[in-house]
C-alpha atoms as a PDB file:
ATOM      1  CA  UNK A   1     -10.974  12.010  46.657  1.00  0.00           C
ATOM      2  CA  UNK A   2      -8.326   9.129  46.813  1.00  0.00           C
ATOM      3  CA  UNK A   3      -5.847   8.352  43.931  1.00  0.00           C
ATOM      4  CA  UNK A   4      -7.947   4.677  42.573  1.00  0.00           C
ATOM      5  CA  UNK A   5      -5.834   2.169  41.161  1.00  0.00           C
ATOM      6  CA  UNK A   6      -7.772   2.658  37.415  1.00  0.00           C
ATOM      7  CA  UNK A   7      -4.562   5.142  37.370  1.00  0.00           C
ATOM      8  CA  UNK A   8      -1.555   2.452  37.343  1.00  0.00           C
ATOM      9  CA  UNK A   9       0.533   0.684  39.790  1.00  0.00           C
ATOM     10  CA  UNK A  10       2.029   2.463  42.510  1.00  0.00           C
ATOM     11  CA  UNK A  11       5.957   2.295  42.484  1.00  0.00           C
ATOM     12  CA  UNK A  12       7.287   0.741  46.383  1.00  0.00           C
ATOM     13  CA  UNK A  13       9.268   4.475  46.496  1.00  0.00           C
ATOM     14  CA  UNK A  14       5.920   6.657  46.367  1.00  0.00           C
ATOM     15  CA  UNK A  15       4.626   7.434  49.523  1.00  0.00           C
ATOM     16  CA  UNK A  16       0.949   6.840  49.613  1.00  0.00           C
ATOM     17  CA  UNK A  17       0.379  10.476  50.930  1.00  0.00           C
ATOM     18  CA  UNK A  18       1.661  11.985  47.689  1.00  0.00           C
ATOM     19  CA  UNK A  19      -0.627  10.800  45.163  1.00  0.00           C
ATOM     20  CA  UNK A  20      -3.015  11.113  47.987  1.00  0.00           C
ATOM     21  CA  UNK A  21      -2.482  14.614  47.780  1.00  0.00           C
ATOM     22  CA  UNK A  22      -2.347  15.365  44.363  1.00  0.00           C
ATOM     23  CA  UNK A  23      -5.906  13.894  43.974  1.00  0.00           C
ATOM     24  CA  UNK A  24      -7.606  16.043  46.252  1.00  0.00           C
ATOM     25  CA  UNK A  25      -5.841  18.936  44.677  1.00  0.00           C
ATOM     26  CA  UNK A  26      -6.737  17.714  41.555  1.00  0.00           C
ATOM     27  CA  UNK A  27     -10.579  17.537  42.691  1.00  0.00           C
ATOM     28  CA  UNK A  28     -10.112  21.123  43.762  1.00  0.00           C
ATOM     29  CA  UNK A  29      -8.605  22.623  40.794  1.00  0.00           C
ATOM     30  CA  UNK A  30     -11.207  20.283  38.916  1.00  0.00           C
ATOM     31  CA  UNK A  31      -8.839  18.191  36.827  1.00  0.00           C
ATOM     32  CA  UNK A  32      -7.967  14.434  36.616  1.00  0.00           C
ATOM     33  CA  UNK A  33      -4.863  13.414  38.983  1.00  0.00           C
ATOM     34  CA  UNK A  34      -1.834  12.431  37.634  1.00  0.00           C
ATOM     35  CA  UNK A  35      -1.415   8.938  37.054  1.00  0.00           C
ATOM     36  CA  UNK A  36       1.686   6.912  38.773  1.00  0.00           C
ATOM     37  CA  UNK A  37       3.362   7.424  35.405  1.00  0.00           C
ATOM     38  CA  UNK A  38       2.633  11.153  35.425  1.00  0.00           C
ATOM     39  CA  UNK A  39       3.866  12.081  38.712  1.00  0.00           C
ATOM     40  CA  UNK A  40       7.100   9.645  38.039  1.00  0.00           C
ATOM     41  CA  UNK A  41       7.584  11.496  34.669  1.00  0.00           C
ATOM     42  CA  UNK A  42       7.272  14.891  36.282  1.00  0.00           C
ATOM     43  CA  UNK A  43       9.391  14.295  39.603  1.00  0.00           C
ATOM     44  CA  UNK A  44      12.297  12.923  36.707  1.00  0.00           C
ATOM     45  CA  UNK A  45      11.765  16.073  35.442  1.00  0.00           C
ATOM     46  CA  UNK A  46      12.235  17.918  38.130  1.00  0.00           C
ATOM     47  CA  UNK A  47      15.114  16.547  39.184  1.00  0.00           C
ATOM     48  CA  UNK A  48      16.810  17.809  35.841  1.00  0.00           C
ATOM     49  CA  UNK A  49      16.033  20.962  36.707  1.00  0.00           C
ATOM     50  CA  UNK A  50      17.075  20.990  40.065  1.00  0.00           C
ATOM     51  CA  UNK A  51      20.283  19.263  38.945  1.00  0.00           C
ATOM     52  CA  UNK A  52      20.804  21.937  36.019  1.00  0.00           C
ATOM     53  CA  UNK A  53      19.995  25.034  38.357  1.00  0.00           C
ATOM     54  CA  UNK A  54      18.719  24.979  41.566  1.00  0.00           C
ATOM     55  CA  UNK A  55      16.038  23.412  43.525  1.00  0.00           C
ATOM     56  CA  UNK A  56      13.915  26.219  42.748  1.00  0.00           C
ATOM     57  CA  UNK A  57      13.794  25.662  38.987  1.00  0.00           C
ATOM     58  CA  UNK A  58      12.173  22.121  39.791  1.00  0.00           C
ATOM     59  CA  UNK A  59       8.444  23.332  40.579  1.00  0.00           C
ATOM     60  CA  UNK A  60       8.702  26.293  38.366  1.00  0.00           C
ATOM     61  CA  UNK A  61      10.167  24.049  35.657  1.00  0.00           C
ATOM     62  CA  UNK A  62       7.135  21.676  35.984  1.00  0.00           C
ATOM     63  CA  UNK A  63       4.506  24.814  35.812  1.00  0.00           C
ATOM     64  CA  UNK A  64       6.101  26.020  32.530  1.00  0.00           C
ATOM     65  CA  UNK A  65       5.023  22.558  31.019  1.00  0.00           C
ATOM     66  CA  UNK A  66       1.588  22.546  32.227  1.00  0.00           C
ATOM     67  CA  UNK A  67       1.446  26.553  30.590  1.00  0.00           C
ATOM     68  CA  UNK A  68       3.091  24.748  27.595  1.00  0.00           C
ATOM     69  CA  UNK A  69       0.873  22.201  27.080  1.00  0.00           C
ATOM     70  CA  UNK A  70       3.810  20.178  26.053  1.00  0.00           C
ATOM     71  CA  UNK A  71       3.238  16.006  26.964  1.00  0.00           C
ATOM     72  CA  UNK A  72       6.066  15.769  30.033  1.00  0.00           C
ATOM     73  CA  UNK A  73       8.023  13.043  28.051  1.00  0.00           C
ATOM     74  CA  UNK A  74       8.325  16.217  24.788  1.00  0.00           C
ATOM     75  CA  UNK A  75       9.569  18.695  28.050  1.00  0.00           C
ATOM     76  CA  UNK A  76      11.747  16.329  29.376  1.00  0.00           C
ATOM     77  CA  UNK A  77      13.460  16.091  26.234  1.00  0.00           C
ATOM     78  CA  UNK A  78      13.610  19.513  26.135  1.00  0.00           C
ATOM     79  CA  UNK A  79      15.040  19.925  29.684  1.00  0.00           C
ATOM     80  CA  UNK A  80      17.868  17.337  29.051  1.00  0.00           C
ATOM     81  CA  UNK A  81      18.889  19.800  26.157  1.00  0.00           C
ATOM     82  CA  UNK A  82      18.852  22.159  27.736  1.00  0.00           C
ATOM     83  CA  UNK A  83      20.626  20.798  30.691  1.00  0.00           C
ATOM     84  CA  UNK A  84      23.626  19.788  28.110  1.00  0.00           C
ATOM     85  CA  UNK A  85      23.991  24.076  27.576  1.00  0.00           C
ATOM     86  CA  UNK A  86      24.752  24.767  30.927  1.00  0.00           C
END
């Protein structure tokens, strides 16, 4: 399964092989793909946890808002506050 463009535009920065990805994954694990949004909201998210630990904290970080069930824009929040502890 290809990421279709019912999900949003495409920013110029993604590589087309990313969302790519994440779609067949998606179609695996039998959930929808992240829209362009979604994977933009989660890489920013990421990168705040990379920034405020290490790299490893990025993925990780990301996995504890899936187990959350948080939105991504609530966890990024959450992150930046985080992030101003450190």
């Amino acid at each position: 399964m290809r990421h279709d463009a019912q999900m949003d535009e495409k920013p110029e920065w993604l590589d087309e092989s990313v969302p790519d990805w994440l779609a067949d994954f998606a179609e695996v694990l039998g959930v929808d793909p992240p829209t362009y949004q979604e994977i933009d909201e989660l890489l920013k998210l990421a990168g705040v946890a990379a920034h405020a630990s290490r790299r490893q904290a990025a993925p990780v970080a990301t996995w504890l808002v899936a187990k959350s069930g948080m939105s991504i824009t609530d966890a990024h929040a959450f992150a930046r506050q985080v992030d101003s502890h450190a």
